[in-house]
C-alpha atoms as a PDB file:
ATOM      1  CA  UNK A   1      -2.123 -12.325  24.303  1.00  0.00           C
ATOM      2  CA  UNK A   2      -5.135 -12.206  26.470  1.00  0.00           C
ATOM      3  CA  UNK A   3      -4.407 -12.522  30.473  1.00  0.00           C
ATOM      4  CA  UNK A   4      -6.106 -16.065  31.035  1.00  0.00           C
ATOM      5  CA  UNK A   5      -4.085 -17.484  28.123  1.00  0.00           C
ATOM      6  CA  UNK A   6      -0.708 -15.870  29.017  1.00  0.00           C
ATOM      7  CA  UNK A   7      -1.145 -17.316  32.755  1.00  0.00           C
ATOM      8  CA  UNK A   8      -1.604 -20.586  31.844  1.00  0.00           C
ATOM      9  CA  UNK A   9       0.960 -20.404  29.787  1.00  0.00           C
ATOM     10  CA  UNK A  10       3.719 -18.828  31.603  1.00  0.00           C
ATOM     11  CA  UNK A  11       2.791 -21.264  34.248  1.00  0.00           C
ATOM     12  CA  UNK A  12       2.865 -24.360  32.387  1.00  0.00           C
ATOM     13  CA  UNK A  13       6.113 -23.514  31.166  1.00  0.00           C
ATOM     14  CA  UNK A  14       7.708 -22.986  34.526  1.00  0.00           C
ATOM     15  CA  UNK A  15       6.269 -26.557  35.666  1.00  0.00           C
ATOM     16  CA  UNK A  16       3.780 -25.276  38.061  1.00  0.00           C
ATOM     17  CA  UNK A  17       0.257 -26.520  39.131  1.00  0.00           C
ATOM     18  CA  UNK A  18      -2.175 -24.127  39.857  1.00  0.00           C
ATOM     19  CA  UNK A  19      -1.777 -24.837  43.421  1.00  0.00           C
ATOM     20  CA  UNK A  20       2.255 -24.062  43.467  1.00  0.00           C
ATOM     21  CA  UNK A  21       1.538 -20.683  41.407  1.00  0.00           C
ATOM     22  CA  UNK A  22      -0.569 -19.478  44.656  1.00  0.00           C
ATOM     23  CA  UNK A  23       1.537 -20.506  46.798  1.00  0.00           C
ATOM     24  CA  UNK A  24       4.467 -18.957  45.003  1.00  0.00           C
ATOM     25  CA  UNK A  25       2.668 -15.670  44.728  1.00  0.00           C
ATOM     26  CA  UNK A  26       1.179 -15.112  47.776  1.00  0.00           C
ATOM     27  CA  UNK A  27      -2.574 -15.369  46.615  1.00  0.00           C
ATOM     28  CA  UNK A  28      -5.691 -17.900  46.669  1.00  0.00           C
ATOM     29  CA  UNK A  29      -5.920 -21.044  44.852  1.00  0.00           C
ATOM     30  CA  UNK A  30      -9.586 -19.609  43.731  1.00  0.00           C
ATOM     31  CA  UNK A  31      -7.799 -16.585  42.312  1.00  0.00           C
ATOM     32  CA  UNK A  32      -5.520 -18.451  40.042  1.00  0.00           C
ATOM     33  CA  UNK A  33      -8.263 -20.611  38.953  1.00  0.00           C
ATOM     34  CA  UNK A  34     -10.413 -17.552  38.328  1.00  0.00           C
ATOM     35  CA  UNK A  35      -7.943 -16.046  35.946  1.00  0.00           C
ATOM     36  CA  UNK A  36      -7.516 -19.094  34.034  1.00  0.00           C
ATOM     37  CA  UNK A  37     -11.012 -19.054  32.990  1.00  0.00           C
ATOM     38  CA  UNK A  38     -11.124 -15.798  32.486  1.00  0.00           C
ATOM     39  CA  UNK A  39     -13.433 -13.993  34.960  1.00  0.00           C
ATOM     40  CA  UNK A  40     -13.578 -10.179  33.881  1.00  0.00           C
ATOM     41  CA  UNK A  41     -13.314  -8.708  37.545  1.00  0.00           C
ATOM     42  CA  UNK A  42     -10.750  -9.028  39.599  1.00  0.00           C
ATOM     43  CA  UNK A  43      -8.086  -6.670  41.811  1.00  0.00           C
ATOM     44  CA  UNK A  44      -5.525  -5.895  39.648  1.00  0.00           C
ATOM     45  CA  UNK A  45      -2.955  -6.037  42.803  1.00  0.00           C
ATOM     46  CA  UNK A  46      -3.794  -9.185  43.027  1.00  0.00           C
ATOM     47  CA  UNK A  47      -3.184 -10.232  39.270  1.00  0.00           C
ATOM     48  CA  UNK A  48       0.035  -8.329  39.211  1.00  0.00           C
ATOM     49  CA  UNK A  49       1.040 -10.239  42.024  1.00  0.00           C
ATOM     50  CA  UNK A  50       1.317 -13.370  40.696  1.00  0.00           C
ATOM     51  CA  UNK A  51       2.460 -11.809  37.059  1.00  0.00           C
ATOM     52  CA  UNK A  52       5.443 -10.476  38.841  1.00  0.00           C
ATOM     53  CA  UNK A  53       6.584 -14.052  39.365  1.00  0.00           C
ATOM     54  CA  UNK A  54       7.076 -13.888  35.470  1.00  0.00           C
ATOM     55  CA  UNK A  55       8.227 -10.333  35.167  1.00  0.00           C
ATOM     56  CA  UNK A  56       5.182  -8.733  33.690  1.00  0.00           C
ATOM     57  CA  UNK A  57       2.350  -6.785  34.807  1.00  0.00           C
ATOM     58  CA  UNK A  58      -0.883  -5.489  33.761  1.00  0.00           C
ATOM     59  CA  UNK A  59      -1.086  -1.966  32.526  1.00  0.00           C
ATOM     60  CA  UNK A  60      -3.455   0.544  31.350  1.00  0.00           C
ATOM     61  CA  UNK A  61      -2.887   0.924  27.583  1.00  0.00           C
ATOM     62  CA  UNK A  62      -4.666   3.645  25.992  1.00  0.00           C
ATOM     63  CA  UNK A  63      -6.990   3.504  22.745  1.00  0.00           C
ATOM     64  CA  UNK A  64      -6.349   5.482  20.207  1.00  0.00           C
ATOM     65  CA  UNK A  65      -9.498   7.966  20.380  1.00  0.00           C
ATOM     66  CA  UNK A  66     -11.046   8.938  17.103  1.00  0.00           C
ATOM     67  CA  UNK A  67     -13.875  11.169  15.975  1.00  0.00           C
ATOM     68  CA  UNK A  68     -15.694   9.827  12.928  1.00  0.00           C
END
């Protein structure tokens, strides 16, 4: 599941707006909003921050390399 998605999601399901998941996490309003629509740079502290409310984080997950 893609970051934006899982957010919105995971937020949804714990009854928050937008507004309460900031607050909640210690970040921006902006930042929250940013995520749901999927902006492609942003700190990951800051993302994990607010994941950690839901007991996940982001990680680094490497691709299998390959030499065709």
């Amino acid at each position: 599941m893609k970051l934006p998605a899982f957010l919105k999601e995971q937020r949804k399901q714990n009854n928050l707006t937008q507004e309460e998941l900031a607050a909640k996490s210690g970040v921006g309003l902006r930042l929250v909003r940013k995520i749901e629509q999927g902006k492609v740079t942003m700190r990951m502290d800051k993302v994990n921050q607010i994941l950690a409310l839901f007991g996940a984080e982001l990680t680094v997950n490497f691709k299998e390399h390959r030499n065709d």
